[in-house]
Protein backbone atom coordinates (compact mmCIF):
# COMPACT_ATOMS: atom_id res chain seq x y z
CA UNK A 1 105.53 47.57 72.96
CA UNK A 2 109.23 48.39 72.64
CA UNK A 3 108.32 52.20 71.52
CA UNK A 4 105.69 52.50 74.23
CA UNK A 5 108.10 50.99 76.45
CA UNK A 6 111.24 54.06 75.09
CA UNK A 7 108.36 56.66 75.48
CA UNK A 8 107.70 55.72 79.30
CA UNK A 9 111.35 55.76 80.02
CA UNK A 10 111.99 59.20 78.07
CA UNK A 11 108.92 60.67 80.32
CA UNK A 12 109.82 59.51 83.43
CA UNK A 13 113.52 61.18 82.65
CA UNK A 14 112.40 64.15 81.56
CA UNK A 15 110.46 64.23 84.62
CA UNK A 16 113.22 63.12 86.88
CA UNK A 17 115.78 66.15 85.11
CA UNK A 18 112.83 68.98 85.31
CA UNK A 19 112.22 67.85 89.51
CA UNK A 20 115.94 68.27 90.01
CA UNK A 21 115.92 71.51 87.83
CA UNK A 22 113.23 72.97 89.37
CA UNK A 23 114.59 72.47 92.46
CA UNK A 24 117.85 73.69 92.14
CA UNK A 25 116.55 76.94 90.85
CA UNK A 26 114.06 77.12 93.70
CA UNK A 27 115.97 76.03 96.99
CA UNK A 28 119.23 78.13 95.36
CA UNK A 29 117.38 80.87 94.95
CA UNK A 30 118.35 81.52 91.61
CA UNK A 31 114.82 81.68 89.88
CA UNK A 32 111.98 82.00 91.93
CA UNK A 33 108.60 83.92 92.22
CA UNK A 34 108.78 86.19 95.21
CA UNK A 35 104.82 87.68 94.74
CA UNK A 36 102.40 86.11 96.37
CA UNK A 37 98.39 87.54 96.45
CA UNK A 38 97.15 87.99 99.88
CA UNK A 39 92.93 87.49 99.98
CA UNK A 40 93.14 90.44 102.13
CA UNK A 41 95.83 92.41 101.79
CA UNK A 42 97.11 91.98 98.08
CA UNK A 43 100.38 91.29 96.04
CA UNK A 44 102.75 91.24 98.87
CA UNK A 45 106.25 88.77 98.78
CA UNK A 46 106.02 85.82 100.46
CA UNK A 47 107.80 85.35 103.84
CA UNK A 48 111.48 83.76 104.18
CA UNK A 49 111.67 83.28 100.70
CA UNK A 50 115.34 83.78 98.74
CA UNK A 51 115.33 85.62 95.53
CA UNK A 52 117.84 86.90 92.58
CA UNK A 53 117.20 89.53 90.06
CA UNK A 54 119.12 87.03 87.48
CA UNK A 55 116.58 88.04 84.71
CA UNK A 56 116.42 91.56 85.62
CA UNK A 57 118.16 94.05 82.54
CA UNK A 58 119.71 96.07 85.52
CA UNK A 59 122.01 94.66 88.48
CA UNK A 60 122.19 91.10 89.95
CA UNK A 61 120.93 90.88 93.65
CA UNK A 62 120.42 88.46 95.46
CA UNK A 63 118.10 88.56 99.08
CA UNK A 64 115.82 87.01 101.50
CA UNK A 65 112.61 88.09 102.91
CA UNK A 66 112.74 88.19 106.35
CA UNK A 67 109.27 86.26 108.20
CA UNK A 68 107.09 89.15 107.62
CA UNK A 69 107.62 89.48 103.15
CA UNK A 70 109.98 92.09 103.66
CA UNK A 71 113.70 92.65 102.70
CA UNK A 72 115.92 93.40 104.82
CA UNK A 73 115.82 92.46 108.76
CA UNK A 74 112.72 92.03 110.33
CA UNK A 75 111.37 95.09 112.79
CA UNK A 76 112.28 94.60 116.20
CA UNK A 77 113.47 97.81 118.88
CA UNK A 78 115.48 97.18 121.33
CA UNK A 79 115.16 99.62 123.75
CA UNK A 80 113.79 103.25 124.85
CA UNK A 81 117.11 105.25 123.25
CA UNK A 82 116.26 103.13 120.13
CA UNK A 83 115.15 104.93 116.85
CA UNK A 84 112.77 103.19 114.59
CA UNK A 85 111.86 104.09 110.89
CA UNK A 86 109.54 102.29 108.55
CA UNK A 87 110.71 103.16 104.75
CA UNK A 88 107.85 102.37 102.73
CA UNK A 89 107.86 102.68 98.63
CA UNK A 90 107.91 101.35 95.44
CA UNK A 91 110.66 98.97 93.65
CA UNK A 92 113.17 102.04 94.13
CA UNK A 93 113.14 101.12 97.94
CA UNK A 94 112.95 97.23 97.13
CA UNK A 95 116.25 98.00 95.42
CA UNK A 96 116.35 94.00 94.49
CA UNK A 97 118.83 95.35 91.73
CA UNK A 98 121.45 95.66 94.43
CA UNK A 99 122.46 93.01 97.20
CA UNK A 100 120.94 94.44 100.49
CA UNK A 101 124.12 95.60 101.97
CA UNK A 102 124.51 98.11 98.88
CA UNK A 103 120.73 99.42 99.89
CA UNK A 104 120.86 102.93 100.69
CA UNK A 105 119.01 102.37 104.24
CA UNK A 106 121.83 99.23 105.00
CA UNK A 107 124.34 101.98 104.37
CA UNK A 108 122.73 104.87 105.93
CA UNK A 109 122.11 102.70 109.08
CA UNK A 110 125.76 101.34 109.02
CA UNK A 111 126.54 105.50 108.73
CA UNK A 112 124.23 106.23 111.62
CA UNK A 113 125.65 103.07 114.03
CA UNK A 114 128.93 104.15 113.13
CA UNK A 115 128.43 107.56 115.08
CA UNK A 116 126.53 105.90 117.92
CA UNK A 117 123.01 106.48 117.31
CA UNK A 118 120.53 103.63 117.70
CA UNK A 119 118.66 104.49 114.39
CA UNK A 120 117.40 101.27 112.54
CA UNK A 121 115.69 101.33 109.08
CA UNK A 122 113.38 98.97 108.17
CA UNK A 123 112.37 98.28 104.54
CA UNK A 124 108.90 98.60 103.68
CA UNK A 125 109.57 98.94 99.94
CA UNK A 126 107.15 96.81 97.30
CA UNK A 127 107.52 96.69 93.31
CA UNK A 128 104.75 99.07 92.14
CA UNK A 129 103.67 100.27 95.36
CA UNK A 130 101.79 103.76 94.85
CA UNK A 131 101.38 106.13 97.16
CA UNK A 132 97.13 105.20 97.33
CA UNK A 133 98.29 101.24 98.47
CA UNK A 134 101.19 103.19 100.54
CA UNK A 135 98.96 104.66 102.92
CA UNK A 136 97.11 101.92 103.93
CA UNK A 137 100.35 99.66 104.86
CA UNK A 138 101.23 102.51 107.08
CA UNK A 139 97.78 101.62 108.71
CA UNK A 140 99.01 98.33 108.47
CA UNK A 141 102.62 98.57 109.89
CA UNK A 142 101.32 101.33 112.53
CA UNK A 143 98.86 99.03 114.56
CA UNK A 144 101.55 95.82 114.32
CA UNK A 145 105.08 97.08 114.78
CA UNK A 146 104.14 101.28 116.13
CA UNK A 147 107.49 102.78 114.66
CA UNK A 148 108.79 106.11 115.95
CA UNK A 149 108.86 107.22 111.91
CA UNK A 150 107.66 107.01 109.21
CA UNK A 151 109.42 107.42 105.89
CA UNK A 152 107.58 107.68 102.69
CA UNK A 153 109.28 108.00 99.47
CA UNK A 154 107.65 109.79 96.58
CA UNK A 155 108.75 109.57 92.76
CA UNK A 156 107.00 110.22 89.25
CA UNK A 157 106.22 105.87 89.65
CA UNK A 158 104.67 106.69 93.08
CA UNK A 159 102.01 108.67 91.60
CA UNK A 160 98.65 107.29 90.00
CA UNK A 161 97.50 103.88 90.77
CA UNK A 162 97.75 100.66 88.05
CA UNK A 163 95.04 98.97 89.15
CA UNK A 164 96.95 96.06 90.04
CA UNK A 165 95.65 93.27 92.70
CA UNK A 166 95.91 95.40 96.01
CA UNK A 167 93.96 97.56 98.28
CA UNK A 168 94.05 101.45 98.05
CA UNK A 169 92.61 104.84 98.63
CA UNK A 170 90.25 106.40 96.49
CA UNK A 171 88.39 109.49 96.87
CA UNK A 172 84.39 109.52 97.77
CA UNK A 173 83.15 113.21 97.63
CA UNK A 174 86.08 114.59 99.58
CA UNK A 175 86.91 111.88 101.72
CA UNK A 176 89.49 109.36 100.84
CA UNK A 177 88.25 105.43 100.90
CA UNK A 178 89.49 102.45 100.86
CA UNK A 179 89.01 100.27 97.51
CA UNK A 180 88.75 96.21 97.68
CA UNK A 181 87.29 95.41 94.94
CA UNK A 182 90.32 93.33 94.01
CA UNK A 183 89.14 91.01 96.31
CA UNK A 184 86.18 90.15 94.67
CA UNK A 185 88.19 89.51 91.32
CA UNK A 186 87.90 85.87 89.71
CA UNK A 187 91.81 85.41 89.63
CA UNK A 188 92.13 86.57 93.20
CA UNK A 189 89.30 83.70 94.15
CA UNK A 190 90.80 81.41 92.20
CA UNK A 191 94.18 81.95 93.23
CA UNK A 192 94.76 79.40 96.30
CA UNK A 193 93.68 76.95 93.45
CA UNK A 194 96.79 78.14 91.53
CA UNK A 195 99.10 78.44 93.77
CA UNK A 196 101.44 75.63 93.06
CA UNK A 197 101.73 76.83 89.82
CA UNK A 198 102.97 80.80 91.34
CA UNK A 199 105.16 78.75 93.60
CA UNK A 200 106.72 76.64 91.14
CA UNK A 201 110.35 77.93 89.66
CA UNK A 202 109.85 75.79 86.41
CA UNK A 203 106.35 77.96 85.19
CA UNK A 204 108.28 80.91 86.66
CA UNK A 205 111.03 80.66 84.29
CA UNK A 206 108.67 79.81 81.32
CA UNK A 207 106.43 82.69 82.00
CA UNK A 208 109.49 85.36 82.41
CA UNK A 209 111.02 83.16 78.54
CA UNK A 210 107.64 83.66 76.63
CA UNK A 211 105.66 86.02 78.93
CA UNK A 212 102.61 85.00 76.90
CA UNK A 213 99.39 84.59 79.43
CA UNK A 214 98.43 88.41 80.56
CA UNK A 215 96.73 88.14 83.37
CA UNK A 216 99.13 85.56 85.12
CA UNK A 217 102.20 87.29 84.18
CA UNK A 218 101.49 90.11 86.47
CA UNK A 219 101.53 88.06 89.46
CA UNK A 220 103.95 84.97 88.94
CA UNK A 221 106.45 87.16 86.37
CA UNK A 222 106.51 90.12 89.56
CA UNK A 223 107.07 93.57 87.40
CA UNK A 224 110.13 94.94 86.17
CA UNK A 225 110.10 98.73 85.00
CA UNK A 226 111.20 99.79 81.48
CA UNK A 227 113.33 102.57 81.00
CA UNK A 228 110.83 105.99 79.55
CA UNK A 229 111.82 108.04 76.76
CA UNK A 230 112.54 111.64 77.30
CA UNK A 231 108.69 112.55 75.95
CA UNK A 232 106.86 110.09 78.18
CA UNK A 233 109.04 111.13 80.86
CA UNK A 234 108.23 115.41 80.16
CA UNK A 235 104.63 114.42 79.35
CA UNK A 236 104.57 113.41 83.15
CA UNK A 237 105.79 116.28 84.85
CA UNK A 238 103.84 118.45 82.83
CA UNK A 239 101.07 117.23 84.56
CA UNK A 240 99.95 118.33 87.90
CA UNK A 241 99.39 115.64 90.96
CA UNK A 242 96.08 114.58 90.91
CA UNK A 243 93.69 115.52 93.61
CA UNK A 244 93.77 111.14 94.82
CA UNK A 245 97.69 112.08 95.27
CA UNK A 246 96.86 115.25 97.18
CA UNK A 247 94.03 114.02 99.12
CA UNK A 248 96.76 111.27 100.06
CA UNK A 249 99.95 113.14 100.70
CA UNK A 250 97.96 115.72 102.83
CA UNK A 251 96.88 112.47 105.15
CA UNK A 252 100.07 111.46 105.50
CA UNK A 253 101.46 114.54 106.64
CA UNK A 254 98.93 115.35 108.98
CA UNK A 255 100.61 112.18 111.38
CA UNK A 256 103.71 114.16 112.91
CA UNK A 257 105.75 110.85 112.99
CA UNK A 258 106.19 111.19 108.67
CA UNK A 259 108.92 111.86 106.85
CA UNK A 260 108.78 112.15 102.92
CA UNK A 261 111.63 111.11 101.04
CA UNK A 262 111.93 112.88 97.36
CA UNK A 263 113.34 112.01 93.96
CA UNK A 264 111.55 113.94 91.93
CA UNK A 265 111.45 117.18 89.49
CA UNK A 266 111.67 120.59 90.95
CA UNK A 267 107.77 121.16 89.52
CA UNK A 268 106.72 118.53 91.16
CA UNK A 269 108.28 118.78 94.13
CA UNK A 270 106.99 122.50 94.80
CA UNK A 271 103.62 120.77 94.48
CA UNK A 272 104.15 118.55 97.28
CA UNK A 273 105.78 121.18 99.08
CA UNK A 274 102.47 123.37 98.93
CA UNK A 275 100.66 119.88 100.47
CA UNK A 276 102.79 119.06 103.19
CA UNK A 277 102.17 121.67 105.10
CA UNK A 278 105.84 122.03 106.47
CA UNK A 279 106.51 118.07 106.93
CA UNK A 280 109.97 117.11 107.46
CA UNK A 281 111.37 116.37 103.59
CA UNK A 282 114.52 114.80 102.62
CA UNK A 283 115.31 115.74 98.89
CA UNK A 284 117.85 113.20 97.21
CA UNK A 285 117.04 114.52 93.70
CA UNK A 286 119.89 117.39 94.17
CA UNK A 287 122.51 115.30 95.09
CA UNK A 288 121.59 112.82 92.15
CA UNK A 289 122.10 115.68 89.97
CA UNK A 290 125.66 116.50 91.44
CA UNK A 291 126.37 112.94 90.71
CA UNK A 292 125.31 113.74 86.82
CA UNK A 293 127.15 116.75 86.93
CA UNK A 294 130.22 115.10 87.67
CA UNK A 295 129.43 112.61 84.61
CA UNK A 296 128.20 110.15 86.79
CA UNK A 297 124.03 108.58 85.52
CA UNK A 298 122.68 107.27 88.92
CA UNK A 299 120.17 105.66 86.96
CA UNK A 300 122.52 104.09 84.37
CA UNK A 301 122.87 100.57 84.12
CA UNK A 302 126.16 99.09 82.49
CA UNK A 303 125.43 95.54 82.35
CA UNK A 304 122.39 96.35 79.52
CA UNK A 305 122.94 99.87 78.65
CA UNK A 306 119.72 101.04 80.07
CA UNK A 307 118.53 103.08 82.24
CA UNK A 308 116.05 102.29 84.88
CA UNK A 309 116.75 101.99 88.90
CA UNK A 310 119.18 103.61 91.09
CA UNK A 311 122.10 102.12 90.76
CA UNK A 312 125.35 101.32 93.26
CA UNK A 313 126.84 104.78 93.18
CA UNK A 314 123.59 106.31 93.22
CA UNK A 315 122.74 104.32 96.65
CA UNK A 316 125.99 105.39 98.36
CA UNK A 317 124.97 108.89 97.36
CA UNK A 318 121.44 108.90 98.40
CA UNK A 319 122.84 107.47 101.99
CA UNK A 320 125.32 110.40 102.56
CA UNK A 321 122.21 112.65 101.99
CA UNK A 322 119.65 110.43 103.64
CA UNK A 323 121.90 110.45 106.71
CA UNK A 324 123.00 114.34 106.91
CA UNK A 325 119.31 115.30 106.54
CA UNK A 326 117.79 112.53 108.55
CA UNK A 327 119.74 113.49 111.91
CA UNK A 328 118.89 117.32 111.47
CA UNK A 329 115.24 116.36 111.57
CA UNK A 330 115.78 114.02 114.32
CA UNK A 331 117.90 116.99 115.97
CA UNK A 332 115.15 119.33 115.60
CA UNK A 333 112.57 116.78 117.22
CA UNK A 334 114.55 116.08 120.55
CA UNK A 335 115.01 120.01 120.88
């Protein structure tokens, strides 16, 4: 009786001390899912939700989604003279390795309000977001927010698809469709079932320590991008962009309203070139290379020794770019 009795009172401790620990790292937003899957429109982050790249091997950020499961503030224009621009993109635009005031579009903007334009950026950027899911939340933010712009960043990770949970465009003879069969998948069905285990900071932090169960890990652990080796990295660019890429760049540059946004090799940036058709491009990739030239790795991370995202001085960079070539397309437009 006397052991049972020890055993209860150990449980209901343990209990009491993994509550409290669970919520401190949940409510302080120090460890906490941010991916959520959406029955209809896929991995997206959930809404008002605080987050920290604690566990990341690059920098330590730490944001809030704004009500709509985006970073950054939520879209909103304020008047005719107003400027709006939807950024939409993969982790690179996320940027969750930087606090959001380090984000190159919360420095550009600063830039641009600083000389009195009313240009706002929003952030449309997603971990793993390819360019075939990329097109179809442009349908998305187009009929629910109608921004002036759109800005759609390309790099080597924007190319391809991983067949993760979301929608995206495939081709059908020569016509580009839209692919849902992630919908129909038994994780996806099951998934409301689950969801106070995706929600809860304790399984978060034991998935991210032993990252053992395969198919959850994608969703509850988010995804964090190694670093490539020089021959993955070459055995890329050798390759040309597919004709899914191509079908899907060319639709995005038929709408007048897009702007691509490049960091990418010169090869395969004279292929997109050739598929744009003279869109409005904004090329970052040179000025990253000044930055190496003067001894400076925009993609070199310190803290682990790795390389993988942009990092600070590569965002201050990219927003003295951004902004010079931003208003000469803007410029152009009004004349």
């Amino acid at each position: 009786m006397k052991k049972i009795k020890s055993i209860l009172l150990f449980g209901t401790g343990f209990g009491i001390v993994c509550l409290t620990f669970g919520l401190i790292l949940k409510f302080g937003g120090i460890l906490s899912p941010i991916l959520m899957i959406d029955q209809e429109n896929g991995e997206r982050y959930m809404p008002d939700k605080m987050c920290c790249s604690i566990f990341n091997y690059e920098g330590f950020g730490l944001a809030r989604t704004n009500e709509d499961g985006w970073f950054g503030p939520a879209f909103h224009d304020n008047g005719e003279n107003d400027v709006s621009l939807a950024v939409l993109g993969n982790s690179f635009i996320a940027a969750r390795q930087v606090f959001y005031r380090h984000n190159f579009l919360s420095l550009s903007e600063a830039i641009l309000q600083g000389e009195r334009r009313n240009v706002h950026l929003f952030n449309f950027g997603k971990e793993t977001m390819p360019l075939r899911e990329a097109l179809y939340i442009k349908e998305e933010l187009e009929q629910k927010y109608h921004p002036d712009y759109f800005v759609v960043f390309i790099n080597e990770r924007s190319l391809g698809n991983e067949g993760r949970y979301i929608p995206f465009y495939e081709l059908t003879g020569d016509s580009l469709t839209l692919n849902t069969d992630f919908q129909h998948k038994p994780f996806v069905k099951n998934y409301s079932k689950l969801e106070f285990l995706t929600s809860s900071s304790l399984v978060f932090l034991t998935y991210r320590a032993k990252n053992r169960i395969p198919e959850f890990k994608e969703i509850v652990l988010d995804k964090f991008y190694p670093s490539e080796n020089e021959a993955e990295a070459d055995a890329k660019i050798d390759r040309e962009v597919d004709e899914v890429d191509a079908a899907v760049i060319r639709k995005f540059a038929s709408d007048k309203r897009v702007i691509f946004l490049l960091d990418i090799n010169e090869k395969r940036k004279e292929q997109i070139r050739s598929l744009v058709n003279g869109a409005p491009i904004i090329d970052v990739k040179t000025a990253l290379k000044e930055l190496e030239n003067q001894g400076v790795d925009p993609y070199f991370w310190q803290v682990s020794n790795e390389r993988g995202h942009w990092n600070h001085a590569a965002h201050r960079v990219i927003a003295n770019t951004f902004v010079a070539q931003l208003k000469a397309i803007l410029d152009k437009e009004k004349s």
